[in-house]
C-alpha atoms as a PDB file:
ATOM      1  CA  UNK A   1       3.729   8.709 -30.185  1.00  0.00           C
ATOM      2  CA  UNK A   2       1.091   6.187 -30.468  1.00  0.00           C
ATOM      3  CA  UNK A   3      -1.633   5.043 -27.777  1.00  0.00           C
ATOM      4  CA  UNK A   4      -3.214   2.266 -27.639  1.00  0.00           C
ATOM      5  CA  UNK A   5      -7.189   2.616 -27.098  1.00  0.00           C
ATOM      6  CA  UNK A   6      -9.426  -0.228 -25.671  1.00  0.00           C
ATOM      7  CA  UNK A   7     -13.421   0.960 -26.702  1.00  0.00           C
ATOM      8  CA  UNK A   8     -16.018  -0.905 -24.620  1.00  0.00           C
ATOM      9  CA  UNK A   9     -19.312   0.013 -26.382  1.00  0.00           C
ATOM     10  CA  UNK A  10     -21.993  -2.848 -26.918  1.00  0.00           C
ATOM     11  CA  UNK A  11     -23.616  -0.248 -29.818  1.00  0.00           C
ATOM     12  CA  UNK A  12     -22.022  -0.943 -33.400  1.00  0.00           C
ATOM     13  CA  UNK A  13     -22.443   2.784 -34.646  1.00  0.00           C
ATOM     14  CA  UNK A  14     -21.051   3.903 -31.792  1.00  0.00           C
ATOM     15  CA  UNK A  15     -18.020   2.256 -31.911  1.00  0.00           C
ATOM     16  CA  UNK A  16     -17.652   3.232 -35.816  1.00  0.00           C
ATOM     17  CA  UNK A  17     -18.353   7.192 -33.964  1.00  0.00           C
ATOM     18  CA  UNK A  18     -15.340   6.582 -31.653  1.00  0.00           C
ATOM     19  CA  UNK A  19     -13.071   5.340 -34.511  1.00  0.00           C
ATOM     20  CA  UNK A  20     -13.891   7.856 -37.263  1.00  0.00           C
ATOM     21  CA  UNK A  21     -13.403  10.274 -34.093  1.00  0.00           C
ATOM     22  CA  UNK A  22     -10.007   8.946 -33.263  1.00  0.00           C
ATOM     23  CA  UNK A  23      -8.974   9.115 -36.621  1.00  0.00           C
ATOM     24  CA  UNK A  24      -9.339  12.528 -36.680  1.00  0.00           C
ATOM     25  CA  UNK A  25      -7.454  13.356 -33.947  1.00  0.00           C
ATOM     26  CA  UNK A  26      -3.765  14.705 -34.592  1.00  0.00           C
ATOM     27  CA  UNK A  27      -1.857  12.407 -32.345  1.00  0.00           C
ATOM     28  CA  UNK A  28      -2.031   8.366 -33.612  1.00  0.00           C
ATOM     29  CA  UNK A  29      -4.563   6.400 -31.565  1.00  0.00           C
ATOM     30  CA  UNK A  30      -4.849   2.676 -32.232  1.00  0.00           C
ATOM     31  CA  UNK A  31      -7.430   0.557 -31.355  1.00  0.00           C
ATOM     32  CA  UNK A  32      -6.439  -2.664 -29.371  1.00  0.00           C
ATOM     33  CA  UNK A  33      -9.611  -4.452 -28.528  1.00  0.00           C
ATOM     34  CA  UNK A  34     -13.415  -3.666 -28.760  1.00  0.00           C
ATOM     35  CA  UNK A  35     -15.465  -5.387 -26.212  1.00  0.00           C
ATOM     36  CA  UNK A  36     -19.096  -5.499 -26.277  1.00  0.00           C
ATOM     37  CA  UNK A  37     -19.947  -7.061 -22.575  1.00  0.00           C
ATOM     38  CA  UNK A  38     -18.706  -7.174 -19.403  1.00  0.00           C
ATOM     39  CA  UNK A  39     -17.313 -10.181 -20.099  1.00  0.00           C
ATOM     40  CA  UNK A  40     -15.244  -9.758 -22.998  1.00  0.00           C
ATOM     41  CA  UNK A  41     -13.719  -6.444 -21.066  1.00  0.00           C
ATOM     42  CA  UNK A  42     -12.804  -9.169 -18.056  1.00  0.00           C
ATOM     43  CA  UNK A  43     -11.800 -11.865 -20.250  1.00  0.00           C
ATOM     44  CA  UNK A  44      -9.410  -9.247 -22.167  1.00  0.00           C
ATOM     45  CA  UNK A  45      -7.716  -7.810 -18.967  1.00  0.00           C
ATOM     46  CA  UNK A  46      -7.220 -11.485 -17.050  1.00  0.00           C
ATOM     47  CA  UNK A  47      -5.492 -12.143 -20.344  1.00  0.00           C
ATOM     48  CA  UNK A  48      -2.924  -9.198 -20.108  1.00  0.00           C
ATOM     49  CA  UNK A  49      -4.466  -6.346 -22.175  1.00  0.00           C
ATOM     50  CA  UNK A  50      -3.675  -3.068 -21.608  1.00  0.00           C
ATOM     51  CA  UNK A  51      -4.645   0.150 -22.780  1.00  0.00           C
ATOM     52  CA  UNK A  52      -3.596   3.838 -22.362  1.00  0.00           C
ATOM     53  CA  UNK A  53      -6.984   5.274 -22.321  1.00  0.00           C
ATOM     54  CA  UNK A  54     -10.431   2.717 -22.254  1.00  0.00           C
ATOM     55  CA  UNK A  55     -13.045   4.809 -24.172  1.00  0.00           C
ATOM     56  CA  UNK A  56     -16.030   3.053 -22.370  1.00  0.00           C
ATOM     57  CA  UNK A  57     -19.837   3.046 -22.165  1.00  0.00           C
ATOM     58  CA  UNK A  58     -22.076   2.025 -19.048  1.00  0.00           C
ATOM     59  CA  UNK A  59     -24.747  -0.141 -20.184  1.00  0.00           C
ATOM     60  CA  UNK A  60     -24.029  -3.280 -21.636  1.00  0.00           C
ATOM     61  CA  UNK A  61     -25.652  -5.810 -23.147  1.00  0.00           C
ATOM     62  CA  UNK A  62     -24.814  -8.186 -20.030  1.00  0.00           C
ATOM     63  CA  UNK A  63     -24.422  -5.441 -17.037  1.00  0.00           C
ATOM     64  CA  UNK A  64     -22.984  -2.275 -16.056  1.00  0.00           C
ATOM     65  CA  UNK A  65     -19.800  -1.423 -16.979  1.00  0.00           C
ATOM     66  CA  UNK A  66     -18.707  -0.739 -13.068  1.00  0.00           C
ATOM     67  CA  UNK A  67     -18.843  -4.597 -13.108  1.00  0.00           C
ATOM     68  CA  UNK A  68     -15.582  -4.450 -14.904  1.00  0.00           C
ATOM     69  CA  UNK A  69     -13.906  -1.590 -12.680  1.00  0.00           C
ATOM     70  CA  UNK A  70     -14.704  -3.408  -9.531  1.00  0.00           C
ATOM     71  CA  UNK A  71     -13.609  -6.985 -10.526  1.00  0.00           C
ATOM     72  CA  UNK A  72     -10.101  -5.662 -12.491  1.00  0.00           C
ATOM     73  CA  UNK A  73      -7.642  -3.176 -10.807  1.00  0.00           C
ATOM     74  CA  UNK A  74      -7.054  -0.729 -13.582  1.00  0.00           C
ATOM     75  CA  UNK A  75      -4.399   2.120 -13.271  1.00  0.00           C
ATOM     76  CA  UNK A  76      -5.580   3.465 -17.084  1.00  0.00           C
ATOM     77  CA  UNK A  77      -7.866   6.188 -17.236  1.00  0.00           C
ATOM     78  CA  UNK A  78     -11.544   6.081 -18.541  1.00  0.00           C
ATOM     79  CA  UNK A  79     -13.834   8.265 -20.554  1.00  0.00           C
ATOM     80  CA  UNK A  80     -17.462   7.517 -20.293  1.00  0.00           C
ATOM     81  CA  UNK A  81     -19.379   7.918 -23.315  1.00  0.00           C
ATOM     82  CA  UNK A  82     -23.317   7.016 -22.111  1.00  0.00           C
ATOM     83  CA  UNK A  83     -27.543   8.109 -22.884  1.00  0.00           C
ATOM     84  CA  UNK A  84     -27.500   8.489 -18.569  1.00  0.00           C
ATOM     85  CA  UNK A  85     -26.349  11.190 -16.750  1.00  0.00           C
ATOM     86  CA  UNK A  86     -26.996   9.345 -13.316  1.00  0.00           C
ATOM     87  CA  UNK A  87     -23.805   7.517 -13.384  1.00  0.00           C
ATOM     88  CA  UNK A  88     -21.030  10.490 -13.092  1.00  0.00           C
ATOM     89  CA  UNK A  89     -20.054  10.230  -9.281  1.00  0.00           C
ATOM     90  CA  UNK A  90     -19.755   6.655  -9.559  1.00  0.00           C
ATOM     91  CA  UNK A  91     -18.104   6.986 -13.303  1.00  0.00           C
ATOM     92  CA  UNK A  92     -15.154   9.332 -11.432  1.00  0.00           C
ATOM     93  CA  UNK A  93     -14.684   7.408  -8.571  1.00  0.00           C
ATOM     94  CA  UNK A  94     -13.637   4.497 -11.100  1.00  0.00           C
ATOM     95  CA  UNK A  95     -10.435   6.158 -12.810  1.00  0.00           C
ATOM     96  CA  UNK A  96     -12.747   8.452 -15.220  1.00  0.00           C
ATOM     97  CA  UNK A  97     -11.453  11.639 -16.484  1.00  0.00           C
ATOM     98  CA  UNK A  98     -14.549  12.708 -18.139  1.00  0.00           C
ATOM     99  CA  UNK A  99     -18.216  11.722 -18.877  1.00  0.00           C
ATOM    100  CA  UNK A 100     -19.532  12.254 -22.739  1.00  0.00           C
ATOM    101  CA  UNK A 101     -23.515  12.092 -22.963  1.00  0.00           C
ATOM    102  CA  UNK A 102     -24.678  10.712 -26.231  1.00  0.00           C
ATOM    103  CA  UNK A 103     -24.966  12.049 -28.614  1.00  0.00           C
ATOM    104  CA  UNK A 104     -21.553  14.161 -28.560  1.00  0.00           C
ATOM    105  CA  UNK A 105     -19.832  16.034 -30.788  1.00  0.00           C
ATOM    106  CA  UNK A 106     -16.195  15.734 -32.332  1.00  0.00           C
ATOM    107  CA  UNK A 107     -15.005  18.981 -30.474  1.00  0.00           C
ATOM    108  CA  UNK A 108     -16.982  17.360 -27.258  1.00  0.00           C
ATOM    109  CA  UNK A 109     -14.908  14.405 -27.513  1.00  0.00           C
ATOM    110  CA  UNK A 110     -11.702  16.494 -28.658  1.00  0.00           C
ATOM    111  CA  UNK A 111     -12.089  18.495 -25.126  1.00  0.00           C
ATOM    112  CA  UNK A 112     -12.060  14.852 -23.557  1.00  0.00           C
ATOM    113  CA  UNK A 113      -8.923  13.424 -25.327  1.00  0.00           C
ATOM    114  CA  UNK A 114      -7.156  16.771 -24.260  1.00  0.00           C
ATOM    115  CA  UNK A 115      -7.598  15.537 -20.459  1.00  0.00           C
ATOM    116  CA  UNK A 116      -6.312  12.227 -21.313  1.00  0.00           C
ATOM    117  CA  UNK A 117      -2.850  14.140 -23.143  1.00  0.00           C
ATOM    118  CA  UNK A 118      -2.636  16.019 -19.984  1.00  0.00           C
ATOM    119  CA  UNK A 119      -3.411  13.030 -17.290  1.00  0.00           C
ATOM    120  CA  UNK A 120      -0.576  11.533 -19.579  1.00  0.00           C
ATOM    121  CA  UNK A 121       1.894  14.131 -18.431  1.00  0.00           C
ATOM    122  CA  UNK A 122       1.556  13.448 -15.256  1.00  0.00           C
ATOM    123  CA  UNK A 123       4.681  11.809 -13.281  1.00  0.00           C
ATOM    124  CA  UNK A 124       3.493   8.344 -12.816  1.00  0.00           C
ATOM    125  CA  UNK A 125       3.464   8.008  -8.868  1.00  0.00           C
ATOM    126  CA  UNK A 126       6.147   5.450  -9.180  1.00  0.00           C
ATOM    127  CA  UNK A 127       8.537   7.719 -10.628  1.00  0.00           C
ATOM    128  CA  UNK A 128       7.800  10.531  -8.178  1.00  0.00           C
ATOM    129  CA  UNK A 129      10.445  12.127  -6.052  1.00  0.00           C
ATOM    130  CA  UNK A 130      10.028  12.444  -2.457  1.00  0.00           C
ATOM    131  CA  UNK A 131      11.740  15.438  -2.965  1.00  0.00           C
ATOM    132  CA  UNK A 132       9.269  17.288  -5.068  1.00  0.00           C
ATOM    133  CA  UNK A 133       6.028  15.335  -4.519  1.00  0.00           C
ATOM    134  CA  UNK A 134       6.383  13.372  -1.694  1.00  0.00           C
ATOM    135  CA  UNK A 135       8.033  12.524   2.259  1.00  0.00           C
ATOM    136  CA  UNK A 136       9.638   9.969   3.957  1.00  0.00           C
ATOM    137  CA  UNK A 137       5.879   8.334   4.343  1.00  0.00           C
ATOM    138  CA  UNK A 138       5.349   8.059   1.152  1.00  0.00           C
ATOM    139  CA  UNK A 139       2.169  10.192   1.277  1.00  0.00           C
ATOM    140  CA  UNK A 140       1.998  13.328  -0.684  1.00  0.00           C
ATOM    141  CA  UNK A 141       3.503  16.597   0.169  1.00  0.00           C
ATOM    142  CA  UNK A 142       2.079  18.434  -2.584  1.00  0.00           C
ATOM    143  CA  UNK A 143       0.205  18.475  -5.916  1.00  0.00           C
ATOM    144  CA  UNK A 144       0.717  19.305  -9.778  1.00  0.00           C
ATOM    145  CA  UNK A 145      -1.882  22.034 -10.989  1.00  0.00           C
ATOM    146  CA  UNK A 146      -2.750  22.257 -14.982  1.00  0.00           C
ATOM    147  CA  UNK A 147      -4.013  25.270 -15.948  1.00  0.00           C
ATOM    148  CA  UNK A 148      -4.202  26.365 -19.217  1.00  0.00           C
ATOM    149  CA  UNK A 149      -1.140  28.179 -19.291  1.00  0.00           C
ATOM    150  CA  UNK A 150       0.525  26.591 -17.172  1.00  0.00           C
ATOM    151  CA  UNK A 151       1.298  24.315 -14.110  1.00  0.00           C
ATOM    152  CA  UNK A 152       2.175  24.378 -10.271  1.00  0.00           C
ATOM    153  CA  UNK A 153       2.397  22.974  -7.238  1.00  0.00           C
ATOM    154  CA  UNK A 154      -0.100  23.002  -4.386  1.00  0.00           C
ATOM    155  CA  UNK A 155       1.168  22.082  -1.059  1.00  0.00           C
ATOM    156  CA  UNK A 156      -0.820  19.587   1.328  1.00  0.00           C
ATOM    157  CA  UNK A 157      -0.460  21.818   3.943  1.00  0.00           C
ATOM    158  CA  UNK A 158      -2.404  24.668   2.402  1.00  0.00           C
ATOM    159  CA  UNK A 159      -5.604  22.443   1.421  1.00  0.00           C
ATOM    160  CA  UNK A 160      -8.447  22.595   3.424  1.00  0.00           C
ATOM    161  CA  UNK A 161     -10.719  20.145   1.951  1.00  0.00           C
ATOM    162  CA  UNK A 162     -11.191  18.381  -1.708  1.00  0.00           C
ATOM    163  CA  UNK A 163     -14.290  18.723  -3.333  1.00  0.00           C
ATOM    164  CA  UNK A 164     -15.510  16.371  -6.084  1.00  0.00           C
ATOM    165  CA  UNK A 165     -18.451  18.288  -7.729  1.00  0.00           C
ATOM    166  CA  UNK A 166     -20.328  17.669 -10.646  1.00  0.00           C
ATOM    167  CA  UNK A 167     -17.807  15.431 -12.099  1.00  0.00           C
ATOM    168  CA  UNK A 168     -14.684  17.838 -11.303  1.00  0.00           C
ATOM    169  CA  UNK A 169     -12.145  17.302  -8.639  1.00  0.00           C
ATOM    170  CA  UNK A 170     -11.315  20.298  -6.852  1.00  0.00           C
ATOM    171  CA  UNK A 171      -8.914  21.581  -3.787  1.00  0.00           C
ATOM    172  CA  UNK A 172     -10.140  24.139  -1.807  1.00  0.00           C
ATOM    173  CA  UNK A 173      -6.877  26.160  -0.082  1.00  0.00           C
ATOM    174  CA  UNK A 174      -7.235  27.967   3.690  1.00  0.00           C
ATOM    175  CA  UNK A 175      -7.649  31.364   1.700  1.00  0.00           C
ATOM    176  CA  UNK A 176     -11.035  29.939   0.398  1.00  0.00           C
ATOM    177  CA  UNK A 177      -9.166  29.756  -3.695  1.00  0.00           C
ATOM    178  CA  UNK A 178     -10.209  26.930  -5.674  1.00  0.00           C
ATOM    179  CA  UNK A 179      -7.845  24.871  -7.392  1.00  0.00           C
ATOM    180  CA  UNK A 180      -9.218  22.927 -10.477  1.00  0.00           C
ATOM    181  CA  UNK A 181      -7.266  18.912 -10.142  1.00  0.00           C
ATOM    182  CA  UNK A 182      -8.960  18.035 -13.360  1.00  0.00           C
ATOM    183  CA  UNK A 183      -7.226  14.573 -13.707  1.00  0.00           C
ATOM    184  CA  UNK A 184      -7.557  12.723 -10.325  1.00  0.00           C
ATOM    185  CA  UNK A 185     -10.352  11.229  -8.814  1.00  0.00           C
ATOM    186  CA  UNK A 186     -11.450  11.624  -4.964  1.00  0.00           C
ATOM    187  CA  UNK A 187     -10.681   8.181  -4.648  1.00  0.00           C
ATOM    188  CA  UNK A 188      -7.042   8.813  -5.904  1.00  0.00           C
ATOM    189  CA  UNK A 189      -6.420  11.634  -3.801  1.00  0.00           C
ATOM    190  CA  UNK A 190      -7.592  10.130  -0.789  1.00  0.00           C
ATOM    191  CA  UNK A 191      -4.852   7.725  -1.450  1.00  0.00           C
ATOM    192  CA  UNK A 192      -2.399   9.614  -1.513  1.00  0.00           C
ATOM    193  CA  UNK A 193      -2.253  11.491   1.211  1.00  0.00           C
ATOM    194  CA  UNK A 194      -2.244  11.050   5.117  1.00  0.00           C
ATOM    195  CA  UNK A 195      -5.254   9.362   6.466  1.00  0.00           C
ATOM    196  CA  UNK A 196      -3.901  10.532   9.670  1.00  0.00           C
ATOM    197  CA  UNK A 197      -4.660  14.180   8.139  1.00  0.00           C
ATOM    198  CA  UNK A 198      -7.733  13.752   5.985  1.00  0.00           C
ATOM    199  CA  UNK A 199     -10.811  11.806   6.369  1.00  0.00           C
ATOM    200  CA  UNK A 200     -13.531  10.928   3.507  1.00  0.00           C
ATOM    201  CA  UNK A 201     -16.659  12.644   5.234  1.00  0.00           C
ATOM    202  CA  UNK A 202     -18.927  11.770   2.864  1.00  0.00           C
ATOM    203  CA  UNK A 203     -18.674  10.104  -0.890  1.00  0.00           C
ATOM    204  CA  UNK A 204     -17.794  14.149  -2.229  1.00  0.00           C
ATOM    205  CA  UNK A 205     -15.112  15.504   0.584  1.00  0.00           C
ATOM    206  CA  UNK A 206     -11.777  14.862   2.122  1.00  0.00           C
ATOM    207  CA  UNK A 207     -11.516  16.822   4.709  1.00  0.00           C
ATOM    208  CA  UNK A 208      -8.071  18.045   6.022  1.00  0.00           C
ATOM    209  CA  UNK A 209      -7.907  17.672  10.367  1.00  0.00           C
ATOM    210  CA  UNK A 210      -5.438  21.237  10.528  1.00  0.00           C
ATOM    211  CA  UNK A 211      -8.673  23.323   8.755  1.00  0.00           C
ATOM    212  CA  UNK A 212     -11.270  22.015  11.073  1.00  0.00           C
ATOM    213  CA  UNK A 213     -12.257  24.688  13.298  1.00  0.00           C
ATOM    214  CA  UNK A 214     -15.729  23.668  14.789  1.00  0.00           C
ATOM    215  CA  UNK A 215     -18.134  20.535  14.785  1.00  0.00           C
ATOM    216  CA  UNK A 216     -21.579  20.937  15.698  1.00  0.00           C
ATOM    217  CA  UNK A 217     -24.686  18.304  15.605  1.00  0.00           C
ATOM    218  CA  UNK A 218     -26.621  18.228  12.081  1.00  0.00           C
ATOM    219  CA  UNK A 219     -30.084  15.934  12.257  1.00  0.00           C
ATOM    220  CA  UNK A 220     -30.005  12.618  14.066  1.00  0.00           C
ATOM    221  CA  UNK A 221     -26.578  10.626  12.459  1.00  0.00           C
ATOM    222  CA  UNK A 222     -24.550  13.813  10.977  1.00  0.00           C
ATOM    223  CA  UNK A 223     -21.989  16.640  11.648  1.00  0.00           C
ATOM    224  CA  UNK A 224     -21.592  20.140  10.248  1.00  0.00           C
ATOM    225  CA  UNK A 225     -18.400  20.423  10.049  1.00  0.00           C
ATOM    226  CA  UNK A 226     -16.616  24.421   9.341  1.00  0.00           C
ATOM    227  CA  UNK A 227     -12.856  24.812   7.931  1.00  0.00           C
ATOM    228  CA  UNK A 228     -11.086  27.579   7.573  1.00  0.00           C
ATOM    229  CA  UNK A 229     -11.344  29.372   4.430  1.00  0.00           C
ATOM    230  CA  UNK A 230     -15.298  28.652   3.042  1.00  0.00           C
ATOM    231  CA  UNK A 231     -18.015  29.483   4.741  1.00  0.00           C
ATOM    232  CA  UNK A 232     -20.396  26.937   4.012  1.00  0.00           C
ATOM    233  CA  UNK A 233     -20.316  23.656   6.042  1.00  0.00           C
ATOM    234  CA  UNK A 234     -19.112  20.407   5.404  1.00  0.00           C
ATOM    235  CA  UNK A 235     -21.608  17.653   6.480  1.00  0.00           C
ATOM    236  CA  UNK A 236     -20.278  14.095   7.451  1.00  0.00           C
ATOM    237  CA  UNK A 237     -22.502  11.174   5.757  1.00  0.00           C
ATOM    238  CA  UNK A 238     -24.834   8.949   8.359  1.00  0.00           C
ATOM    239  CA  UNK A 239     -21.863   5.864   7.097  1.00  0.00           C
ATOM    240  CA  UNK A 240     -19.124   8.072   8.584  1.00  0.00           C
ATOM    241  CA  UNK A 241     -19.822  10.338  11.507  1.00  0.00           C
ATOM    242  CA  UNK A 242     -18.812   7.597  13.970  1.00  0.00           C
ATOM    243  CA  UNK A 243     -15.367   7.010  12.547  1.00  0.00           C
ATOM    244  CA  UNK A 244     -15.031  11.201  11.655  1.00  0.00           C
ATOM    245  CA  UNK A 245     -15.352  11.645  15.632  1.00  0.00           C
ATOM    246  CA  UNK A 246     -13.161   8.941  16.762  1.00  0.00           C
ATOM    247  CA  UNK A 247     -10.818   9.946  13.660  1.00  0.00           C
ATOM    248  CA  UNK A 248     -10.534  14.018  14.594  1.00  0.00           C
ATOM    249  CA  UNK A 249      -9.831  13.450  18.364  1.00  0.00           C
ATOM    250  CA  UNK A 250      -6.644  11.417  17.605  1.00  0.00           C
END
């Protein structure tokens, strides 16, 4: 099976780096389209280019690559390959799967492309059952775990909270487990499911209303919020706390 690569990188070595790198990877990537700007990464989706995976840096030589992500609607994922490290909330919250700091090795980027192969086994949410993934609202139900050896399901109704982290997505259960979602976003997630059961708090957490036990006051604008199943508190952001109280008494 082939896949077709889009490589935004404004650097010329680096772009040879991602090649030579694809090259060596068993499965055939193919390179559709190297832009160097914002621009030319516009200019190429307006005009119907797609890509299964965009293999993209963050600085360009006219902007920041978010420029892109917030102008086009893109359903592909993205790995970040950047000198910064400042960027990785905002770099997952835009359909990234993983964030390479320069320089990076081959078995670096190898680790990367592995998420991609297993984002790419995903069922794509239009194909999804209602049976298996979904209900009649068209919200989640419950989610696909990848583990190493192999996969589950997670139901909705077991999550406490998700917890984006350091660039990993994770789902913390009412028993307090963690369960690694590797592929999605926070951003994805929260689309997915019920906003009249989970609320954003903050730009990390989705909190779910069933595993809220107590609120209490936290500084001037905030809440400390305590679920079931961890014992350290959620706190809403100053943004939020308004809507989180008029949200959790519905």
């Amino acid at each position: 099976m082939q896949f077709d690569i889009l490589i935004i990188e404004d650097e010329m070595p680096a772009r040879r780096k991602l090649k030579r790198y694809l090259d060596q990877l068993e499965e055939e990537a193919c390179v559709v389209a190297e832009c160097a700007t914002v621009e030319e990464a516009i200019v190429f989706f307006e005009e119907g280019g797609k890509a299964d995976l965009i293999l993209s840096d963050i600085s360009l030589q006219d902007g920041n690559a978010f420029d892109i992500y917030r102008e086009i609607a893109l359903k592909s994922p993205i790995v970040f390959t950047t000198a910064y490290n400042t960027y990785m909330l905002d770099a997952f919250e835009s359909n990234g799967i993983d964030y390479l700091l320069k320089p990076f090795t081959f078995e670096r980027f190898e680790k990367a492309w592995k998420k991609f192969l297993l984002f790419r086994q995903q069922v794509p949410p239009q194909k999804e059952s209602t049976s298996s993934l979904g209900n009649s609202t068209g919200f989640r139900s419950r989610f696909i775990v990848n583990t190493v050896k192999d996969s589950y399901f997670l139901d909705v109704e077991a999550i406490a909270f998700f917890l984006a982290e350091e660039g990993v997505l994770k789902a913390m259960d009412l028993q307090g487990k963690s369960h690694l979602m590797g592929i999605a976003t926070l951003k994805e997630v929260e689309e997915k499911v019920d906003p009249n059961r989970f609320f954003r708090i903050n730009r990390s957490e989705l909190v779910h209303k069933k595993a809220i036990i107590r609120m209490e006051r936290y500084g001037k604008n905030n809440l400390a919020i305590q679920v079931t199943g961890y014992d350290k508190k959620l706190i809403t952001s100053q943004a939020t706390t308004a809507a989180f109280r008029a949200w959790v008494q519905e």
